[in-house]
Protein backbone atom coordinates (compact mmCIF):
# COMPACT_ATOMS: atom_id res chain seq x y z
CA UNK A 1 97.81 -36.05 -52.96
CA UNK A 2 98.35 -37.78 -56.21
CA UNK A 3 102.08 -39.12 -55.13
CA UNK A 4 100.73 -40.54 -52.14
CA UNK A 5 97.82 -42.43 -54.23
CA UNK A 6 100.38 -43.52 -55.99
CA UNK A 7 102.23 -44.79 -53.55
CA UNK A 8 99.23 -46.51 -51.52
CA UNK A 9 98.25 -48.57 -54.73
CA UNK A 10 101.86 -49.67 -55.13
CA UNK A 11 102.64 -50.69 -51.91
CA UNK A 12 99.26 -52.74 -52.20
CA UNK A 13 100.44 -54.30 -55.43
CA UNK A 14 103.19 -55.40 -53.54
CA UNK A 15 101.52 -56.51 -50.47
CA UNK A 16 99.32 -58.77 -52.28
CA UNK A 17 102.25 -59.83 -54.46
CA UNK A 18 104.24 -61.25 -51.70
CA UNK A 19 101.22 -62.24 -49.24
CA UNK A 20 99.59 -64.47 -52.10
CA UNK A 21 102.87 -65.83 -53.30
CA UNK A 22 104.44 -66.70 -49.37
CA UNK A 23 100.64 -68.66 -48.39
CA UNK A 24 100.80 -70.90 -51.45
CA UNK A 25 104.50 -71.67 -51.30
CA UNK A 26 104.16 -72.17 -47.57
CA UNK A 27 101.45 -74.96 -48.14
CA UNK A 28 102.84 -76.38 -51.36
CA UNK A 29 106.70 -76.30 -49.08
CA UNK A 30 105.11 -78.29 -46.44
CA UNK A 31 103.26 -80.82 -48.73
CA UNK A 32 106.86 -81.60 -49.69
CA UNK A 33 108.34 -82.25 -46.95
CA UNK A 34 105.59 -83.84 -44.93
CA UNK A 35 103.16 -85.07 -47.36
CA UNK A 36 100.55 -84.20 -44.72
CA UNK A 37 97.40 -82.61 -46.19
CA UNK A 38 96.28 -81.17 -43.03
CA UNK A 39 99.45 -80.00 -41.94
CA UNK A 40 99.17 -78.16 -45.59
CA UNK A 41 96.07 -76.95 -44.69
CA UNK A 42 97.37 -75.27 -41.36
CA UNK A 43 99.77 -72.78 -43.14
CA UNK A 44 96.42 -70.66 -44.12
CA UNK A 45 95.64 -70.94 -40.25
CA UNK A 46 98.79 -69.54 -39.06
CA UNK A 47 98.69 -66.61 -41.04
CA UNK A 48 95.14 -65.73 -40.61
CA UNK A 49 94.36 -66.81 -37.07
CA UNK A 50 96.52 -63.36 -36.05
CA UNK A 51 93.21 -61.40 -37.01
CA UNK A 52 91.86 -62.05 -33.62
CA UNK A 53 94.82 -60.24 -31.35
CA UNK A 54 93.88 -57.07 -33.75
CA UNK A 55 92.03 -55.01 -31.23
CA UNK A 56 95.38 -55.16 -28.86
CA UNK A 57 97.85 -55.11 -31.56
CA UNK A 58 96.00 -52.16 -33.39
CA UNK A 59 96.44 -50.30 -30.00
CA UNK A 60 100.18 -49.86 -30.54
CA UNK A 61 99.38 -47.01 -33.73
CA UNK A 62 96.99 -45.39 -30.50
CA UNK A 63 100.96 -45.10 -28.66
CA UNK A 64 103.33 -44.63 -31.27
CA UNK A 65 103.53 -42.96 -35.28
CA UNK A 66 102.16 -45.38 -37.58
CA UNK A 67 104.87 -44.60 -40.03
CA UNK A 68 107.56 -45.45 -38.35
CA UNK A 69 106.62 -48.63 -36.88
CA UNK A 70 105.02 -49.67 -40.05
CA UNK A 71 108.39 -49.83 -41.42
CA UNK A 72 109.80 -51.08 -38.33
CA UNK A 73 107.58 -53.95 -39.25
CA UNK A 74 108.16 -54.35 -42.78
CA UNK A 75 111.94 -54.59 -42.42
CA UNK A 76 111.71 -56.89 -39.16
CA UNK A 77 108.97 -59.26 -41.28
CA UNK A 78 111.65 -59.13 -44.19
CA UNK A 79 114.73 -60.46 -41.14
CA UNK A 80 111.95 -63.26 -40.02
CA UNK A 81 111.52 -64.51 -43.84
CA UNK A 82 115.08 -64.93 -44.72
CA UNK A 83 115.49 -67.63 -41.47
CA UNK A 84 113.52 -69.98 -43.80
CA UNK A 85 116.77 -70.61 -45.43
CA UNK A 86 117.50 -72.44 -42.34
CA UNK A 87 114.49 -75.16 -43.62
CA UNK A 88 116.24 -78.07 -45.12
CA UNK A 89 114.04 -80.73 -44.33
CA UNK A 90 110.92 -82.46 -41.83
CA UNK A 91 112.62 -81.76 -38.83
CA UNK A 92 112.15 -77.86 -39.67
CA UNK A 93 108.84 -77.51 -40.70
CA UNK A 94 108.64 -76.09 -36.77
CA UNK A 95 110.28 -73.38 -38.72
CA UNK A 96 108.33 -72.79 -41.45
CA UNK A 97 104.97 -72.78 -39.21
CA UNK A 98 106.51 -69.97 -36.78
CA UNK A 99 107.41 -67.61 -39.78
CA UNK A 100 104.08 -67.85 -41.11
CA UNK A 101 102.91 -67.05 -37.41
CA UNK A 102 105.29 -64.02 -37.78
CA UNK A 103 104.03 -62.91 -41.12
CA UNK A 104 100.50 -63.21 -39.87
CA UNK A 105 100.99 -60.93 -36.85
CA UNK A 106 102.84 -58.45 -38.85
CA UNK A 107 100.49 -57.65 -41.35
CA UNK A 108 97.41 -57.33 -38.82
CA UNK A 109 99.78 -54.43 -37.54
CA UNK A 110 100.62 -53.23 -40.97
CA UNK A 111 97.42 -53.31 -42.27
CA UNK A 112 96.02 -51.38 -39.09
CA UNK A 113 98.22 -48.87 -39.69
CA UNK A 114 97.92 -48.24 -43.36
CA UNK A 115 94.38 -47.80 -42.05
CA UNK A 116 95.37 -45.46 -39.61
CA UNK A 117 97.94 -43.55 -41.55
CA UNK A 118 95.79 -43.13 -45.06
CA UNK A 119 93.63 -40.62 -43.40
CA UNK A 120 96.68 -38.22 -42.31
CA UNK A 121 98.13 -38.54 -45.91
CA UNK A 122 95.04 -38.38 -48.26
CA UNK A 123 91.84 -35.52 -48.28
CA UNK A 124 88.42 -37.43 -46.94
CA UNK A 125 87.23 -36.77 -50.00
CA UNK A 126 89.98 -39.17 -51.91
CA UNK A 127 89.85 -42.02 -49.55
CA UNK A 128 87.18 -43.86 -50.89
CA UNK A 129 88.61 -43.83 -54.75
CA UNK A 130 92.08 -44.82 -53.04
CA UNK A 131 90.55 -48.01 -50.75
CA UNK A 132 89.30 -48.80 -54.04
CA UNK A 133 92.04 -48.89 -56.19
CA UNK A 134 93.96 -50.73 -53.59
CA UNK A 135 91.06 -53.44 -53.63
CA UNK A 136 91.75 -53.81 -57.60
CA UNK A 137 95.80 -53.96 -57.01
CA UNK A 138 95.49 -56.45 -54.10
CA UNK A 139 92.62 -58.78 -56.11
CA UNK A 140 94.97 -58.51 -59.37
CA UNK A 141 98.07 -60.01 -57.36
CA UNK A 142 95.81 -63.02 -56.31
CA UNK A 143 95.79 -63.59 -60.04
CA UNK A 144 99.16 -63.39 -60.81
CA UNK A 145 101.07 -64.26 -58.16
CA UNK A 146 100.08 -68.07 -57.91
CA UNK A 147 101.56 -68.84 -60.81
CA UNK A 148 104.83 -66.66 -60.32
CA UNK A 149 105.02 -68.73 -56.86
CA UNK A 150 104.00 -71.93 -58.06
CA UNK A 151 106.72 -71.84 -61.09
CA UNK A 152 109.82 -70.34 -58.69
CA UNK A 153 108.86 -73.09 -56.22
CA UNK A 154 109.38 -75.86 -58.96
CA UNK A 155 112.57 -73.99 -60.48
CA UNK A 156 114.35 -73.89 -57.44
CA UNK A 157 112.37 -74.40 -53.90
CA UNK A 158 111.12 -73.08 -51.43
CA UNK A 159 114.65 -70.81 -50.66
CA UNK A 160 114.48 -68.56 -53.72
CA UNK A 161 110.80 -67.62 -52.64
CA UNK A 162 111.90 -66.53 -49.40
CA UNK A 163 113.90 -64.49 -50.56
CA UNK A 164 111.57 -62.99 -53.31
CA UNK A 165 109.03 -62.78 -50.36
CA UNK A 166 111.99 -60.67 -48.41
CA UNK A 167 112.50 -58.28 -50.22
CA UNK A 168 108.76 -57.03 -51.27
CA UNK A 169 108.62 -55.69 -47.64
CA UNK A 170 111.92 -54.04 -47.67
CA UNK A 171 110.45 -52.45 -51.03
CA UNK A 172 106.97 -51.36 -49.21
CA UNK A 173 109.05 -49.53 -46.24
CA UNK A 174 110.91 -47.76 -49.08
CA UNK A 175 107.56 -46.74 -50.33
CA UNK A 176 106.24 -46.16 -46.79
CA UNK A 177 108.84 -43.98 -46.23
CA UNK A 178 108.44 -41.76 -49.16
CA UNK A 179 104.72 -41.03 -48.70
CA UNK A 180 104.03 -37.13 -47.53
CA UNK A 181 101.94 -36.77 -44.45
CA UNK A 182 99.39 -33.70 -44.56
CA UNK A 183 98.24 -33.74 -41.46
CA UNK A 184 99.57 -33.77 -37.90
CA UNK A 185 97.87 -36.95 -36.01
CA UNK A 186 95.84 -35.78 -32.86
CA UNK A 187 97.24 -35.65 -29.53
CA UNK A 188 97.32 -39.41 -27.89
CA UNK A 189 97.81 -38.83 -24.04
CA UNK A 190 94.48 -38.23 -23.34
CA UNK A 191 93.23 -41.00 -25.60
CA UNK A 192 95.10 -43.40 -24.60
CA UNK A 193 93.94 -43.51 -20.81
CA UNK A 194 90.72 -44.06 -22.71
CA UNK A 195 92.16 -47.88 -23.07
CA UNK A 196 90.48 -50.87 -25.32
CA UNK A 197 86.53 -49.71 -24.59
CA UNK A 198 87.32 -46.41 -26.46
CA UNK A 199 88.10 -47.94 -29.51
CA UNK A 200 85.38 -50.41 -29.14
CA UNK A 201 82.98 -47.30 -28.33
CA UNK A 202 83.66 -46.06 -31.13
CA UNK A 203 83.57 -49.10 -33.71
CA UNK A 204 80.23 -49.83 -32.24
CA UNK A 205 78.68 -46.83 -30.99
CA UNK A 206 79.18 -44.76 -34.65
CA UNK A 207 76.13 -45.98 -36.49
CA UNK A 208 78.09 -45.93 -40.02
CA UNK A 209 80.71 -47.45 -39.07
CA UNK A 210 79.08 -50.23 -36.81
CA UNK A 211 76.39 -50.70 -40.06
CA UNK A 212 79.00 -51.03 -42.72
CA UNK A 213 81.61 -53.28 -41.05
CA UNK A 214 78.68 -55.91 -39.93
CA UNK A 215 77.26 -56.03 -43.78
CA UNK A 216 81.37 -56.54 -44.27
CA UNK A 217 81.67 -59.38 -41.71
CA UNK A 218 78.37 -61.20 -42.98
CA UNK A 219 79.41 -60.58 -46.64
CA UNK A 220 82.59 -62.30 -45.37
CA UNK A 221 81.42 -64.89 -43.38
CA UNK A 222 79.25 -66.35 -46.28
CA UNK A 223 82.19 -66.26 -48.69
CA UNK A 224 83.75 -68.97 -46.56
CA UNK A 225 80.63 -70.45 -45.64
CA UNK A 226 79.71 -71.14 -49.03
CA UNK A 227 83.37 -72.24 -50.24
CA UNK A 228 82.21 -75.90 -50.00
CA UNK A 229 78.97 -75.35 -51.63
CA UNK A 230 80.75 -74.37 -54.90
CA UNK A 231 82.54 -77.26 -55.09
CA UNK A 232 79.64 -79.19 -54.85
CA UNK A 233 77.58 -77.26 -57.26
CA UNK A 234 81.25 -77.75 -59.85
CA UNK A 235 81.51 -81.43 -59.42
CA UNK A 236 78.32 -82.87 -58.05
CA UNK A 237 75.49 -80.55 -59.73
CA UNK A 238 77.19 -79.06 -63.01
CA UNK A 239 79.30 -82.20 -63.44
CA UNK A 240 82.48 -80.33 -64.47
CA UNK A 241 85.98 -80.96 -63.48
CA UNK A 242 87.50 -79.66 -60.58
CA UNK A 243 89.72 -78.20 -62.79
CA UNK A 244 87.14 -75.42 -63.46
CA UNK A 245 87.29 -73.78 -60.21
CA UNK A 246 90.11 -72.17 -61.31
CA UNK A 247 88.04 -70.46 -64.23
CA UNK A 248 85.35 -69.27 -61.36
CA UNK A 249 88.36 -67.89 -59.09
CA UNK A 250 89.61 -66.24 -62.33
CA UNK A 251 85.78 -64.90 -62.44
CA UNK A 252 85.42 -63.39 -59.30
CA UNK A 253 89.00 -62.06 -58.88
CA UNK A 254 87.91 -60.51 -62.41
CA UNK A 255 85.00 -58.82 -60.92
CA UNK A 256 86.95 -57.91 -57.58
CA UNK A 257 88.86 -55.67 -59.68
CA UNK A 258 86.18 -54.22 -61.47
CA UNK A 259 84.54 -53.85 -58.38
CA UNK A 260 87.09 -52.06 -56.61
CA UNK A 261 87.94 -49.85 -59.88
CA UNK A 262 84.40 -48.50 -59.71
CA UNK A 263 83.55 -48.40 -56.41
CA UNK A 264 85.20 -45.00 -54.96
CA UNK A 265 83.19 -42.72 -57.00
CA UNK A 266 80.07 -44.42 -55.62
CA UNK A 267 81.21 -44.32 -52.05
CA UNK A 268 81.91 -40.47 -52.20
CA UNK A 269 78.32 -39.92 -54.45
CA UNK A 270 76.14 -42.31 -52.10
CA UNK A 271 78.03 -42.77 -48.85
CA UNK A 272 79.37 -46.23 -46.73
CA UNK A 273 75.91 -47.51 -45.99
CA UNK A 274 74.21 -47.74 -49.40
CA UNK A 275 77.96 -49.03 -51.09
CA UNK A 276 77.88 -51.56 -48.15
CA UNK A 277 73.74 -52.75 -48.78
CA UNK A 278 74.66 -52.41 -52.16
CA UNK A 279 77.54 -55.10 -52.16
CA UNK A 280 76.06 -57.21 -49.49
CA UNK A 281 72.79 -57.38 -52.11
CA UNK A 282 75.13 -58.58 -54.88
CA UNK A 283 77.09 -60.91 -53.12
CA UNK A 284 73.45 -62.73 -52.36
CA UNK A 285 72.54 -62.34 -55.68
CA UNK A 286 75.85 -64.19 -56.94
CA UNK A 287 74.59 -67.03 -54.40
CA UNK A 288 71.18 -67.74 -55.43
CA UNK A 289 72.16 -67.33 -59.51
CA UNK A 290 75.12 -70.05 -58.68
CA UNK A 291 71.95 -73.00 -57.82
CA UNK A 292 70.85 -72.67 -61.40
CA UNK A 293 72.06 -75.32 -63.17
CA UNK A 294 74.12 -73.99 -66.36
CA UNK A 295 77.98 -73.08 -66.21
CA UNK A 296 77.67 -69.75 -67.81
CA UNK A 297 75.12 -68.18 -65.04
CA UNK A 298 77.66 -69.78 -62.35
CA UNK A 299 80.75 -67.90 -64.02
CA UNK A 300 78.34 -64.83 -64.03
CA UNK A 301 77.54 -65.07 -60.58
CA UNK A 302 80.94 -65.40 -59.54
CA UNK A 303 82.13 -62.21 -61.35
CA UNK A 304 78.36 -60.36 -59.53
CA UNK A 305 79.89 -62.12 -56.39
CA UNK A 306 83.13 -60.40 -56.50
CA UNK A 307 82.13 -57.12 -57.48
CA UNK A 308 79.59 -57.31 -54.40
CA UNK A 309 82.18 -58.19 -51.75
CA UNK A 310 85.32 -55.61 -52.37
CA UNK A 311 81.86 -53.05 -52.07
CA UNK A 312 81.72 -54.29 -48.74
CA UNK A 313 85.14 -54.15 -47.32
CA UNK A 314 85.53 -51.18 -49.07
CA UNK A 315 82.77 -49.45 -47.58
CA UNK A 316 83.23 -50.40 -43.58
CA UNK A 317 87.26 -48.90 -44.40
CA UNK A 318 86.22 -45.87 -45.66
CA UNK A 319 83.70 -45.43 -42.99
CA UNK A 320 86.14 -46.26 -40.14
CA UNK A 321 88.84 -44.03 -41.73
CA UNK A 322 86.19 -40.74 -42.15
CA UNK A 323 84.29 -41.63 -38.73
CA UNK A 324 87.11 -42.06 -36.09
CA UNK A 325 89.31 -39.87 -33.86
CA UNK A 326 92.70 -40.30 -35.34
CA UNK A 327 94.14 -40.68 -31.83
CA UNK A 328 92.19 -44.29 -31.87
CA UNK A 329 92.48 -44.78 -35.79
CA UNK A 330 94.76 -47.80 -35.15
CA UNK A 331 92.93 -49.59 -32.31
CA UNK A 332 89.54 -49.14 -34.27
CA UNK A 333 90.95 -50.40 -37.25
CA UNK A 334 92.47 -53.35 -35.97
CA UNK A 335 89.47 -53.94 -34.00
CA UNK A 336 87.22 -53.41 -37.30
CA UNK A 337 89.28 -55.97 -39.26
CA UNK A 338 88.98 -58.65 -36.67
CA UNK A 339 84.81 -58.62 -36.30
CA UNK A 340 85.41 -58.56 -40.23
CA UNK A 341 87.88 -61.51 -40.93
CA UNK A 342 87.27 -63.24 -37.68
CA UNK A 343 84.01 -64.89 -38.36
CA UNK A 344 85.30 -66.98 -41.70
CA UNK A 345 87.66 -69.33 -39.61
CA UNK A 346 84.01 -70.35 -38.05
CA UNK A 347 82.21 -70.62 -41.16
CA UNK A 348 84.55 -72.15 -43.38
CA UNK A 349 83.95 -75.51 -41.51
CA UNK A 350 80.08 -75.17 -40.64
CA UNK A 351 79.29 -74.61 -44.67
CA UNK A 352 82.15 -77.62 -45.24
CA UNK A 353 79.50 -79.83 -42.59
CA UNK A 354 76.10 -77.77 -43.93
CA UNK A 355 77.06 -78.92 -47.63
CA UNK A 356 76.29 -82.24 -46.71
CA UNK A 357 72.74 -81.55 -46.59
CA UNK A 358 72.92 -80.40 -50.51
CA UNK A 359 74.96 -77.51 -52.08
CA UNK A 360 71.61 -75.16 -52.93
CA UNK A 361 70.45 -75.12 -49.08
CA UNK A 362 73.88 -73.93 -47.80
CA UNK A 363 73.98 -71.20 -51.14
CA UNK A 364 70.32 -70.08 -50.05
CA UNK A 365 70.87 -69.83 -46.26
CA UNK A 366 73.80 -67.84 -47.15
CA UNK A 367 71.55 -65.19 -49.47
CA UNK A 368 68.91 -65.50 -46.94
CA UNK A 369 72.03 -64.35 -44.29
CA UNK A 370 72.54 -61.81 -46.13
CA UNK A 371 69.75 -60.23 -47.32
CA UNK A 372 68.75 -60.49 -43.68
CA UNK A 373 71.24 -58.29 -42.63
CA UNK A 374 70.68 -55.71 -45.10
CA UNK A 375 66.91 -55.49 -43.92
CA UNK A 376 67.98 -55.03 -39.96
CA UNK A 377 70.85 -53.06 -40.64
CA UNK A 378 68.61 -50.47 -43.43
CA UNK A 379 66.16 -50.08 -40.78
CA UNK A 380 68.36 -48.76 -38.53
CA UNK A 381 70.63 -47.21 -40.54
CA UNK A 382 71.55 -43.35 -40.86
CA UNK A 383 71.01 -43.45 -44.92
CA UNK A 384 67.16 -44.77 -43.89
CA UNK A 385 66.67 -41.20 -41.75
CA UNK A 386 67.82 -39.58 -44.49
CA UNK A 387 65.95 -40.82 -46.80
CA UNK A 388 62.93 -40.26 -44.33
CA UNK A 389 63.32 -37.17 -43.65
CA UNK A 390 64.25 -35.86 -47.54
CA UNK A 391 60.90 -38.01 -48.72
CA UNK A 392 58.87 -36.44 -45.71
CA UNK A 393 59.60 -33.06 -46.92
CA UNK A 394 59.53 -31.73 -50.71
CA UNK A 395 59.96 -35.32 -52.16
CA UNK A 396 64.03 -34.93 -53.15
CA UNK A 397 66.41 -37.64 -51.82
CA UNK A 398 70.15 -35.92 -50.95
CA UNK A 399 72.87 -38.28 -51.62
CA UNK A 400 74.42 -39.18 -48.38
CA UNK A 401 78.12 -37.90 -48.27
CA UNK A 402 80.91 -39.00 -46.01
CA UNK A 403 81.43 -36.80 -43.29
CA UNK A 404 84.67 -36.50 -41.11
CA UNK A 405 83.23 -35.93 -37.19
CA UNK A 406 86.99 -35.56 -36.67
């Protein structure tokens, strides 16, 4: 259990190595040749936008082993990245935007199946502390691999990162390949005449799982929602270069790895649900502390902030990974991932227009959002009936465990 830990958290170091370094370098490659803005802008689209075809791309680990085709994948996204070297100028940016397309499809696939194949190679017990850990590997890369992209780009272009970007996926099917399954996945026949609406059944019809991956998508949401507000809080309100966004990213990517260090042991003690209030309550804390007025309660509230939304995400994986057939593992977590990721590329632009009506509104909505959810989701919730029914009897509260209804 241990080697395959071990291998999980590596492969995510990687991942978030190569995904962090290939967005920038994709935008800052484009800039360069174009020196279009928006057409900048668009390389985050491309590789995101892929989010929404999860439900019917997730379906192909309901059909096939997830091992196998996760490597398939790796080594196929590694062929796609080295046609870059083909970009030598305007007339191929074409290029560049289809690769990213690529790379954006692939990883919805990959990162449904890592979802789908943890459970077969880890106890339930384990999963949360793993989910975790890869949280803390993936937010450290965002820190890190910026700046290695940023200075290869100005040594030598855009070629030498494609090829750096190449190769960490022929590294993580290596890795892939060496991780020890401990359980046989379930039959699929039978499931898969079952078709899309069993996977949705089952993301929406399990009452953990359909609780913790809405406090996700909200949490989520009003990350990108409130994007804009920070800036204006930065410049307009504190009156601080923009230079010192990059010391709140530093902040929250600082407390996204604290959060994710800590937050497996509290998933297995208190369960999905009260991890996923529990985040979704910090993340709206971080956004009313950032309208006070002082820099050092903004840089605090961006560390509370990222502890609070790994917590989330966190949570709604676990709780999809412990509370789904493993015949429909795949489709539910691609599924899961896109009512997670799929509401930001709404709410990025409606907090860019809300900011106009003043940076502290669009922060407060945002906690208000939030803290909203938490109310409707607690009172329906199955932590709520336990805690009922415990504080109905002798007065003792249980901790709520994760439960496999495999």
């Amino acid at each position: 259990m241990r080697r395959n830990a071990g291998l999980f958290v590596a492969i995510s170091l990687l991942s978030g190595f190569g995904g962090s370094v290939m967005s920038l370098v994709a935008g800052i490659w484009l800039l360069d040749l174009t020196g279009s803005s928006s057409l900048a802008a668009l390389a985050g689209l491309c590789v995101y936008a892929p989010v929404l075809a999860g439900p019917w791309l997730g379906g192909l680990f309901d059909r096939a082993p997830a091992r196998p085709l996760i490597i398939a994948v790796n080594l196929t996204l590694a062929a796609v990245l080295l046609s870059l070297f083909a970009v030598r100028g305007p007339g191929e940016t074409w290029l560049i935007f289809a690769v990213l397309c690529a790379y954006g499809l692939g990883h919805v696939v990959i990162d449904a199946g890592e979802t789908a194949l943890l459970p077969s190679s880890l106890s339930p017990a384990e999963l949360g502390h793993v989910n975790g850990w890869r949280s803390s590997a993936q937010e450290g890369m965002k820190l890190v691999a910026p700046l290695a992209g940023a200075g290869l780009y100005a040594w030598h272009g855009g070629h030498v990162v494609a090829v750096l970007s190449a190769a960490v996926p022929v590294l993580v099917a290596i890795l892939y390949a060496r991780v020890r399954l401990t359980r046989t996945p379930a039959d699929r026949p039978q499931q898969r005449q079952r078709g899309l609406r069993a996977g949705l059944a089952i993301l929406f019809g399990q009452p953990v799982v359909r609780v913790t991956v809405a406090l996700a998508a909200v949490s989520i949401a009003m990350s990108g929602f409130t994007t804009a507000a920070v800036y204006a809080i930065v410049i307009g309100v504190l009156g601080l270069p923009p230079a010192f966004l990059g010391v709140l990213a530093g902040a929250q990517g600082a407390g996204s790895i604290l959060g994710g260090l800590i937050v497996g042991p509290l998933v297995a003690r208190r369960g999905p649900v009260a991890i996923g209030i529990a985040g979704t309550v910090l993340f709206a804390a971080g956004c009313l502390a950032r309208c006070l007025p002082w820099w050092p309660v903004t840089v605090a509230a961006s560390v509370v902030a990222g502890i609070g939304l790994p917590w989330t995400l966190v949570a709604a994986v676990t709780a999809v990974q412990t509370h789904t057939p493993t015949a429909l593992l795949g489709r539910v977590a691609a599924t899961a991932n896109t009512v997670m990721f799929g509401p930001i590329a709404l709410a990025i632009p409606l907090g860019s227009a809300s900011v106009h009506l003043g940076s502290r509104p669009s922060l407060i909505a945002a906690a208000g959002i939030c803290l909203t959810s938490v109310v409707a989701t607690f009172y329906r919730s199955p932590m709520r009936r336990s805690v009922t029914a415990s504080t109905n009897g002798f007065g003792s509260q249980p901790r709520p465990t994760v439960r496999s209804q495999r």
